[in-house]
N, C-alpha and C. Protein backbone atom coordinates (compact mmCIF):
# COMPACT_ATOMS: atom_id res chain seq x y z
N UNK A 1 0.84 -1.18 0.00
CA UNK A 1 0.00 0.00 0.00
C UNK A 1 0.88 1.24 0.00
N UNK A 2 0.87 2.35 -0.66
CA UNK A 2 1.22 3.81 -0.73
C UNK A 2 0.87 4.59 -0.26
N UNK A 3 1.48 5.08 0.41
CA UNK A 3 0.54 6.06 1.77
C UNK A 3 0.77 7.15 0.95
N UNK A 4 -0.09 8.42 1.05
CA UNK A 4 -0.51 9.59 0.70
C UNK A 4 0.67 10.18 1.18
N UNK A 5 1.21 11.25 -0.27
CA UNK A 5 1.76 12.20 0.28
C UNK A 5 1.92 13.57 1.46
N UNK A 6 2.57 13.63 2.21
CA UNK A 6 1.47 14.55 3.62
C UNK A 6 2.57 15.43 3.51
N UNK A 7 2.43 17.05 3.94
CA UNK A 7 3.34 18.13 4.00
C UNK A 7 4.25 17.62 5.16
N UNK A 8 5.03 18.04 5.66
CA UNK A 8 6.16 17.87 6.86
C UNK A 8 6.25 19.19 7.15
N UNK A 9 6.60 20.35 6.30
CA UNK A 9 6.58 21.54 6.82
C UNK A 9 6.17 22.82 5.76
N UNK A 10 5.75 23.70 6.30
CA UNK A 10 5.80 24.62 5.22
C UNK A 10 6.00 26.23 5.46
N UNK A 11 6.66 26.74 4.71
CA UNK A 11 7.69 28.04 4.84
C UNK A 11 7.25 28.92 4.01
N UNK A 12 7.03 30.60 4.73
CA UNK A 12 6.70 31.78 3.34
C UNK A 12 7.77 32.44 4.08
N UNK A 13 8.98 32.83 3.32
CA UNK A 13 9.92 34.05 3.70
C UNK A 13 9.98 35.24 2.73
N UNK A 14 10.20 36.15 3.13
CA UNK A 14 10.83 37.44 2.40
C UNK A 14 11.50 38.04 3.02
N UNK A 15 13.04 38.37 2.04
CA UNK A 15 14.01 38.71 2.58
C UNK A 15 14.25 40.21 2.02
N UNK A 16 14.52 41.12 2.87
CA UNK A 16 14.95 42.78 2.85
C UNK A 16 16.38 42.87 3.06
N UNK A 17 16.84 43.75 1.63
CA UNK A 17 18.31 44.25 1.50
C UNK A 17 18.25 45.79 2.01
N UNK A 18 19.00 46.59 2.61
CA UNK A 18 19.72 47.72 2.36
C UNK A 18 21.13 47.62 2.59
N UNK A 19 21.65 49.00 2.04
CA UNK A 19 23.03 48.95 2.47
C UNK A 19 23.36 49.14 4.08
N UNK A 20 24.52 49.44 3.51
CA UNK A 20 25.15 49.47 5.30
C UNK A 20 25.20 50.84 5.41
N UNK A 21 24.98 50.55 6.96
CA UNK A 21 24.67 51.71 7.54
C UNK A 21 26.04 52.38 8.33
N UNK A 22 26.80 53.61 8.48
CA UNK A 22 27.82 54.24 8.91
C UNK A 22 28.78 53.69 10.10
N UNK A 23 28.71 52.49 10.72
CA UNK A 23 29.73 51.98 11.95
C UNK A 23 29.89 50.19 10.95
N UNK A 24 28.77 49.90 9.90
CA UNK A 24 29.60 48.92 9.45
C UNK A 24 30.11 49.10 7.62
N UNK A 25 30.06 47.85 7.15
CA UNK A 25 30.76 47.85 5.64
C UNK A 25 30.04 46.78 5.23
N UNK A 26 29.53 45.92 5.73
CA UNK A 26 28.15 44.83 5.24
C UNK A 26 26.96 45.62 4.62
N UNK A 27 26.73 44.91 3.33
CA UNK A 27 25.21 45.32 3.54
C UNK A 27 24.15 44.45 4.13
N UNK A 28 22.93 45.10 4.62
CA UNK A 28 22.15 44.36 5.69
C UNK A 28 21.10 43.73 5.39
N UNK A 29 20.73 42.42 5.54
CA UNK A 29 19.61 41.51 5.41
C UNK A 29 18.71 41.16 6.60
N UNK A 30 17.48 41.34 6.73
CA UNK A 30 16.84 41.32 7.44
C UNK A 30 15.10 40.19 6.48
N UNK A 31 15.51 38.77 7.32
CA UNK A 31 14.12 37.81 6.55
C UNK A 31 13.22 37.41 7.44
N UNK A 32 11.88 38.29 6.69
CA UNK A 32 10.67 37.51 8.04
C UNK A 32 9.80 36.29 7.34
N UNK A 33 10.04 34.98 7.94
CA UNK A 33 9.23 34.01 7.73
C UNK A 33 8.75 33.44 8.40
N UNK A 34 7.22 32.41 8.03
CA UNK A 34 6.68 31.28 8.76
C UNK A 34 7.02 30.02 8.40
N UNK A 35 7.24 29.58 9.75
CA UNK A 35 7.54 28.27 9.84
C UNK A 35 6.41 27.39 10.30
N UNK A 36 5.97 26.48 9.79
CA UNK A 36 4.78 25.07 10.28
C UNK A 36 5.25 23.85 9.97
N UNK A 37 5.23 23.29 11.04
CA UNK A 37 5.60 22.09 11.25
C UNK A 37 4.43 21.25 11.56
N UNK A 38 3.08 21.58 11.20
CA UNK A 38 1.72 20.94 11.36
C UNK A 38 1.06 21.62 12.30
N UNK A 39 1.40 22.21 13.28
CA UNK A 39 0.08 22.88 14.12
C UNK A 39 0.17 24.18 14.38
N UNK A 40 0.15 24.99 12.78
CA UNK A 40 -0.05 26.29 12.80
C UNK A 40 1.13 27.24 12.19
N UNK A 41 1.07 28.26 12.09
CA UNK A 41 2.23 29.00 11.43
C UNK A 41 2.67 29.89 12.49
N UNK A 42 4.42 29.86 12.60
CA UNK A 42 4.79 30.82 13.83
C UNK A 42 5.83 31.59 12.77
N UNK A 43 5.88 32.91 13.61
CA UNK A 43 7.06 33.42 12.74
C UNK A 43 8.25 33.83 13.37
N UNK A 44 9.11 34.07 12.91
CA UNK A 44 10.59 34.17 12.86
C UNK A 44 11.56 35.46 12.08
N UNK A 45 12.01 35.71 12.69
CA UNK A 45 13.00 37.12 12.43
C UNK A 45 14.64 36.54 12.25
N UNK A 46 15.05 36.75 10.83
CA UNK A 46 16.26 36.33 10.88
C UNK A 46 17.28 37.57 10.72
N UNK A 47 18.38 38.26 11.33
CA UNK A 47 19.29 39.04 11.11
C UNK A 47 20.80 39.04 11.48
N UNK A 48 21.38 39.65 11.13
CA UNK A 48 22.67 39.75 11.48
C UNK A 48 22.81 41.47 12.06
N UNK A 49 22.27 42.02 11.42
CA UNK A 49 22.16 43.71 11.58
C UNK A 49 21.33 44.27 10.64
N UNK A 50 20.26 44.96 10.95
CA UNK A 50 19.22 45.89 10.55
C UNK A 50 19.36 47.13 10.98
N UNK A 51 19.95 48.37 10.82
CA UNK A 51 19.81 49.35 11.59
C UNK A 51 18.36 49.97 10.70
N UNK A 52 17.64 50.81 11.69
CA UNK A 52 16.53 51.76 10.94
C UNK A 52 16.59 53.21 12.30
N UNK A 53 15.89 53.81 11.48
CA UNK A 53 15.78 55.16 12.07
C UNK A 53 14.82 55.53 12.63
N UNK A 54 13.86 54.76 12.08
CA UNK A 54 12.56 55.16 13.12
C UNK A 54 11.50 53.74 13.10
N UNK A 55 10.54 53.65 13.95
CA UNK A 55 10.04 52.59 14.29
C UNK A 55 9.28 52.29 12.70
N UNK A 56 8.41 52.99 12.32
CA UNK A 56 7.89 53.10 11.24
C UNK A 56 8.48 52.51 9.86
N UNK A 57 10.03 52.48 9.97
CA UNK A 57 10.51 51.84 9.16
C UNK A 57 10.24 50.72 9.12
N UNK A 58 10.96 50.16 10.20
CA UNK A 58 10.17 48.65 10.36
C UNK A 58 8.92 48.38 10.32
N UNK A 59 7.85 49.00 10.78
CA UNK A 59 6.41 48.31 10.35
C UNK A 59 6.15 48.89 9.46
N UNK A 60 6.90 49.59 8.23
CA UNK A 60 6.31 49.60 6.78
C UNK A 60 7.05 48.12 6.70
N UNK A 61 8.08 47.50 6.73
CA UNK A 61 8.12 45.95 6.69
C UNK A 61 7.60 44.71 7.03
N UNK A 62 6.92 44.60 8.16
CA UNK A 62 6.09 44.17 8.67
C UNK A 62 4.84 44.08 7.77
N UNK A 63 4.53 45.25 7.25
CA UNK A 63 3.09 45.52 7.08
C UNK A 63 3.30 44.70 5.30
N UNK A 64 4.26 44.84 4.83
CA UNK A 64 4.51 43.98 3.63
C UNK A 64 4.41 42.60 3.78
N UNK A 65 5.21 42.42 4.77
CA UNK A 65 4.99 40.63 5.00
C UNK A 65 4.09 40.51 5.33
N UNK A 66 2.97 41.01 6.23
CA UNK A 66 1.41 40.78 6.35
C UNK A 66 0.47 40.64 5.49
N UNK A 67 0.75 41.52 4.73
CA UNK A 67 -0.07 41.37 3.62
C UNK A 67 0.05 40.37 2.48
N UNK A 68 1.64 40.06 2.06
CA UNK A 68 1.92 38.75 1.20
C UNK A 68 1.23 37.78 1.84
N UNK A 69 1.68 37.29 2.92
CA UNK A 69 1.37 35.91 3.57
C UNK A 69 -0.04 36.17 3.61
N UNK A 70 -1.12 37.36 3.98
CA UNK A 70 -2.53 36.79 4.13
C UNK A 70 -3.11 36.36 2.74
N UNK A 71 -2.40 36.91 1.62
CA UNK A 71 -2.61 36.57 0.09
C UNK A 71 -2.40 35.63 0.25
N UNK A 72 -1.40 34.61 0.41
CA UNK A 72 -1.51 33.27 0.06
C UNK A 72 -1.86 32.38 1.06
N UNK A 73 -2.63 32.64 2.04
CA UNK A 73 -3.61 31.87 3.33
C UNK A 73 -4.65 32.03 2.50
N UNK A 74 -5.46 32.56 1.65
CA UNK A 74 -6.44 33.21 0.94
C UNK A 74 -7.12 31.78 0.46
């Protein structure tokens, strides 16, 4: 018998470039994704260095990944 193919996990990331900001010489990556491993989607912040200037910066990022991922929960 062949058992049905079943997910194991499933992942939506998007990853944000800018340059570097004045104390380094990297430019900076900052990736927000969900991770599910079957009971539900959690998310995750991956960085090494993000500098921003005001809070707003960041939740105009936020507010991008919110909106992709509810598109494809849809």
């Amino acid at each position: 018998m062949v058992k049905k193919a079943e997910i194991l996990s499933q992942e939506f990331k998007l990853t944000f470039a800018q340059d570097s900001d004045c104390l380094s010489t990297e430019d900076q990556f900052l990736t927000i994704k969900t991770d599910n491993g079957g009971g539900g989607d959690f998310f995750v912040i991956e960085t090494e260095r993000w500098s921003f200037d005001s809070f707003d910066e960041l939740i105009e990022l936020f507010n991008k990944f919110k909106e992709k991922h509810e598109k494809i929960k849809e």
